[in-house]
N, C-alpha and C. Protein backbone atom coordinates (compact mmCIF):
# COMPACT_ATOMS: atom_id res chain seq x y z
N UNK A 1 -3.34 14.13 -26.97
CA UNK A 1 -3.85 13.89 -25.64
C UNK A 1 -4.13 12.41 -25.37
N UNK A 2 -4.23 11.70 -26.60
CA UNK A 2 -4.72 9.99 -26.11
C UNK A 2 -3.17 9.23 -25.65
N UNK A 3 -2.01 10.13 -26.12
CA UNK A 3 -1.14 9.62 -25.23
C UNK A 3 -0.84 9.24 -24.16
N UNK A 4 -1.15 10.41 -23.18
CA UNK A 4 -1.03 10.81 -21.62
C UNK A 4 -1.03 9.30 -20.75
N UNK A 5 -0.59 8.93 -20.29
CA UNK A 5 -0.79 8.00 -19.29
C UNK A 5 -1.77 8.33 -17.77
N UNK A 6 -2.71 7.51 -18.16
CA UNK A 6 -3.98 7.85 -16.64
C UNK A 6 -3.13 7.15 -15.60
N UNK A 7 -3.60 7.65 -14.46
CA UNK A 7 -3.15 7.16 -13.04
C UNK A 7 -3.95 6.59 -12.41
N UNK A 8 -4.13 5.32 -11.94
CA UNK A 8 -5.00 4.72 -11.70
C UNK A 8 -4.69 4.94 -10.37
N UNK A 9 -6.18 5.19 -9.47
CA UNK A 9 -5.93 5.15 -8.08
C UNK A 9 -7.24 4.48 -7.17
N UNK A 10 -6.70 3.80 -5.78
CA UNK A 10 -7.60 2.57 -5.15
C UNK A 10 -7.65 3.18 -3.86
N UNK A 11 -8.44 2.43 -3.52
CA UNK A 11 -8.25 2.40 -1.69
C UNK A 11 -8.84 1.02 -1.49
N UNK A 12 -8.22 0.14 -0.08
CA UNK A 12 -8.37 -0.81 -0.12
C UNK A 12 -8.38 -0.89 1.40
N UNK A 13 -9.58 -1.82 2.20
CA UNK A 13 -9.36 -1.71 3.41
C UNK A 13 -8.83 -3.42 3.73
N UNK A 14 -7.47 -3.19 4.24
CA UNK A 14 -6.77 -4.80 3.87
C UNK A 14 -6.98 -5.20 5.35
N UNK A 15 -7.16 -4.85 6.68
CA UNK A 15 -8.09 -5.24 7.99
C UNK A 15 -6.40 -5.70 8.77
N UNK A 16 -5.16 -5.97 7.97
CA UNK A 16 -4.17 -5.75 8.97
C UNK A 16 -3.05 -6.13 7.92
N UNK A 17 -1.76 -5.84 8.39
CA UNK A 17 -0.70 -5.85 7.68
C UNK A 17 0.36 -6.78 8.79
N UNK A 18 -0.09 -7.31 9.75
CA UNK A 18 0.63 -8.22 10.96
C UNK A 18 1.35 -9.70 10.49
N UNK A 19 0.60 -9.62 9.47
CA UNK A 19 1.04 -11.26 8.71
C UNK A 19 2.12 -11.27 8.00
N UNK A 20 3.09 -12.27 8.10
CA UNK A 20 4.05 -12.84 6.95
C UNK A 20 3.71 -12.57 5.74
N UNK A 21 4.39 -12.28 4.75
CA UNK A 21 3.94 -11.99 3.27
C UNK A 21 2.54 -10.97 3.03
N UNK A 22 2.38 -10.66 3.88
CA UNK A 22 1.06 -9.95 3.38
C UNK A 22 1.36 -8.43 3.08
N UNK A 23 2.66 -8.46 2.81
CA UNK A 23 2.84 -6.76 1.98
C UNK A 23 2.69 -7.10 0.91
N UNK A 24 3.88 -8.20 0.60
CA UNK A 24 4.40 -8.70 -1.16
C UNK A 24 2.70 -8.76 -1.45
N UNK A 25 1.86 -9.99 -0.76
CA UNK A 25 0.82 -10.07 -1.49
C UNK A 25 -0.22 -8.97 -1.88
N UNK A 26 -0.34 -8.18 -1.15
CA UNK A 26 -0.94 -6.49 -1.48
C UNK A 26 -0.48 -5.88 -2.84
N UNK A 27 1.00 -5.92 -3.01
CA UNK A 27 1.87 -5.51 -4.29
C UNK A 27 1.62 -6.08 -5.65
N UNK A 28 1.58 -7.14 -5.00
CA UNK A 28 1.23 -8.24 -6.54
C UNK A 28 -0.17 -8.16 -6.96
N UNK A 29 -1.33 -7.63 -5.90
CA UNK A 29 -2.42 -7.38 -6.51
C UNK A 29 -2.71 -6.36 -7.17
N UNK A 30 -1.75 -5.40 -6.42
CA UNK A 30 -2.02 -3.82 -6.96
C UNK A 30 -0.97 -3.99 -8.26
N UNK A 31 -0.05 -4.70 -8.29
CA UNK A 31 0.22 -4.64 -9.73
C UNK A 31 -0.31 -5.28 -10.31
N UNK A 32 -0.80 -6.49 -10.27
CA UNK A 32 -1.84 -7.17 -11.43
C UNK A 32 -2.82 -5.89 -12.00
N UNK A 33 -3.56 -5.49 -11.21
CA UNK A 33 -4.68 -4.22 -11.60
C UNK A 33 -3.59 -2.94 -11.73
N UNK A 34 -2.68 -3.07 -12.23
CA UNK A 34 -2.02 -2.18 -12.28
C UNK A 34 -2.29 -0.27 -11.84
N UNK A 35 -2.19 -0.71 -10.88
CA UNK A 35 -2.73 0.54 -9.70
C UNK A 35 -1.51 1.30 -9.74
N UNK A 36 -1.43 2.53 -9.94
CA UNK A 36 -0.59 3.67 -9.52
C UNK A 36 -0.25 4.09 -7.86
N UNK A 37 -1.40 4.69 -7.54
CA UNK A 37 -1.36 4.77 -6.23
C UNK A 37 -2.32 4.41 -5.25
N UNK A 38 -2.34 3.65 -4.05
CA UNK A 38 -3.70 3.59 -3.56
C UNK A 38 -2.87 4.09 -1.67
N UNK A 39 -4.84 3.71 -1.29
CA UNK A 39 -4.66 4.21 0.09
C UNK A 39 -5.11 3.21 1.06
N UNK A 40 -3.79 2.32 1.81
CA UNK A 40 -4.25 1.22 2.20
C UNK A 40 -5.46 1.88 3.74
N UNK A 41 -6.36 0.93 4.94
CA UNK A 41 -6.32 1.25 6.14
C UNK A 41 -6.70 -0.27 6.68
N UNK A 42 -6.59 0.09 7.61
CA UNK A 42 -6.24 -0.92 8.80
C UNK A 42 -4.74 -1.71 8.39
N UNK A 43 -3.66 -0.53 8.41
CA UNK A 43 -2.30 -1.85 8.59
C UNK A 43 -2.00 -1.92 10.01
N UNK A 44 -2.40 -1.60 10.98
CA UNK A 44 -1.86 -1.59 11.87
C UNK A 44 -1.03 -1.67 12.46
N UNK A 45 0.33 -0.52 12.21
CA UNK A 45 1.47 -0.24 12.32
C UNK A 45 1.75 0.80 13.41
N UNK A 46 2.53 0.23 14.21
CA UNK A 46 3.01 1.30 14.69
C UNK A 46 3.69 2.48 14.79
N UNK A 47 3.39 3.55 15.07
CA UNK A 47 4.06 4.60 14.73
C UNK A 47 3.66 5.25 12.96
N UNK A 48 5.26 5.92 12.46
CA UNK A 48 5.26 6.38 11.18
C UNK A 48 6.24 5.93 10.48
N UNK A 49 6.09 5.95 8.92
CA UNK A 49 7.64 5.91 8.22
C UNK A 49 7.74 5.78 7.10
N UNK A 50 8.25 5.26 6.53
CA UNK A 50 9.20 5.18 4.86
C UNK A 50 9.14 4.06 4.73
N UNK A 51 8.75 3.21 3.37
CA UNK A 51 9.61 1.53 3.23
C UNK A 51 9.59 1.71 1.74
N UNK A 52 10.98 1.39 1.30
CA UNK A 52 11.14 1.74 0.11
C UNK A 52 11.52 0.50 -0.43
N UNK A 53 11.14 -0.45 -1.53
CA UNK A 53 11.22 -1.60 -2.07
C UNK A 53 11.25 -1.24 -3.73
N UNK A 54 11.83 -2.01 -4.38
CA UNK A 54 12.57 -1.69 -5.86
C UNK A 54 10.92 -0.93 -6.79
N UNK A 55 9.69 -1.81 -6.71
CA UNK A 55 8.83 -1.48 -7.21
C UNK A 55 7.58 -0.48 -6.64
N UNK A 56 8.12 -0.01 -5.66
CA UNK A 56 6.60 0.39 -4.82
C UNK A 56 7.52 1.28 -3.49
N UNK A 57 7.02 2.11 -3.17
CA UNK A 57 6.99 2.53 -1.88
C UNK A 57 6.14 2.70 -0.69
N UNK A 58 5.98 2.10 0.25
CA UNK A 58 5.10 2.59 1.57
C UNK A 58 5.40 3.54 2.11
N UNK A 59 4.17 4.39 2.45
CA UNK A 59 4.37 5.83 3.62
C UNK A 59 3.02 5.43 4.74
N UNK A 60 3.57 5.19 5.49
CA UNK A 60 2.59 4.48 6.41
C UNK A 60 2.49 5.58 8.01
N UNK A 61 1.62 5.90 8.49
CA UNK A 61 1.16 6.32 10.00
C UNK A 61 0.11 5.92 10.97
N UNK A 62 0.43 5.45 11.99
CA UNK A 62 -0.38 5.00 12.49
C UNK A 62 -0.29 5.51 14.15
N UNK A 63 -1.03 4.53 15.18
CA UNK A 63 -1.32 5.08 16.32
C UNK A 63 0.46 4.70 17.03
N UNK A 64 0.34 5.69 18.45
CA UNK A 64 2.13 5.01 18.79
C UNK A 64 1.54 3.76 19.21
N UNK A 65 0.08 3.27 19.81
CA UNK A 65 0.58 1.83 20.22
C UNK A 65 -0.18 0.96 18.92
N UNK A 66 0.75 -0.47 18.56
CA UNK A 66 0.06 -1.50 17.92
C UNK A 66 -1.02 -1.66 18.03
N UNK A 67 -1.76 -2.11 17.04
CA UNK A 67 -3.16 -2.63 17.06
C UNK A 67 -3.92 -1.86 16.13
């Protein structure tokens, strides 16, 4: 049983996702603390969807309008 790999899991309130680089930089933190899965809020995205990137995936929903 001391094998098993734990899953580390976060929530993080990041206050917006509107900025240049500010996904990558989210990624690189959650991999430094090597986080499994977390639960971002406030990205303020519109709508819903998928973003699939080599190391990580986003599943994101939000309101239909921005902000």
């Amino acid at each position: 049983m001391d094998n098993e790999k734990k899953i580390k899991l976060a929530t993080w309130n990041i206050r917006t996702m509107l900025q240049a680089g500010k996904m990558m930089e989210i990624a690189e933190e959650l991999q430094k603390w090597e986080i499994d899965i977390t639960a971002i809020q406030e990205v303020r995205w519109k709508g819903s969807g998928k973003i699939n990137k080599p190391k990580y995936t986003v599943y994101y929903s939000g309101a239909e309008k921005q902000g």
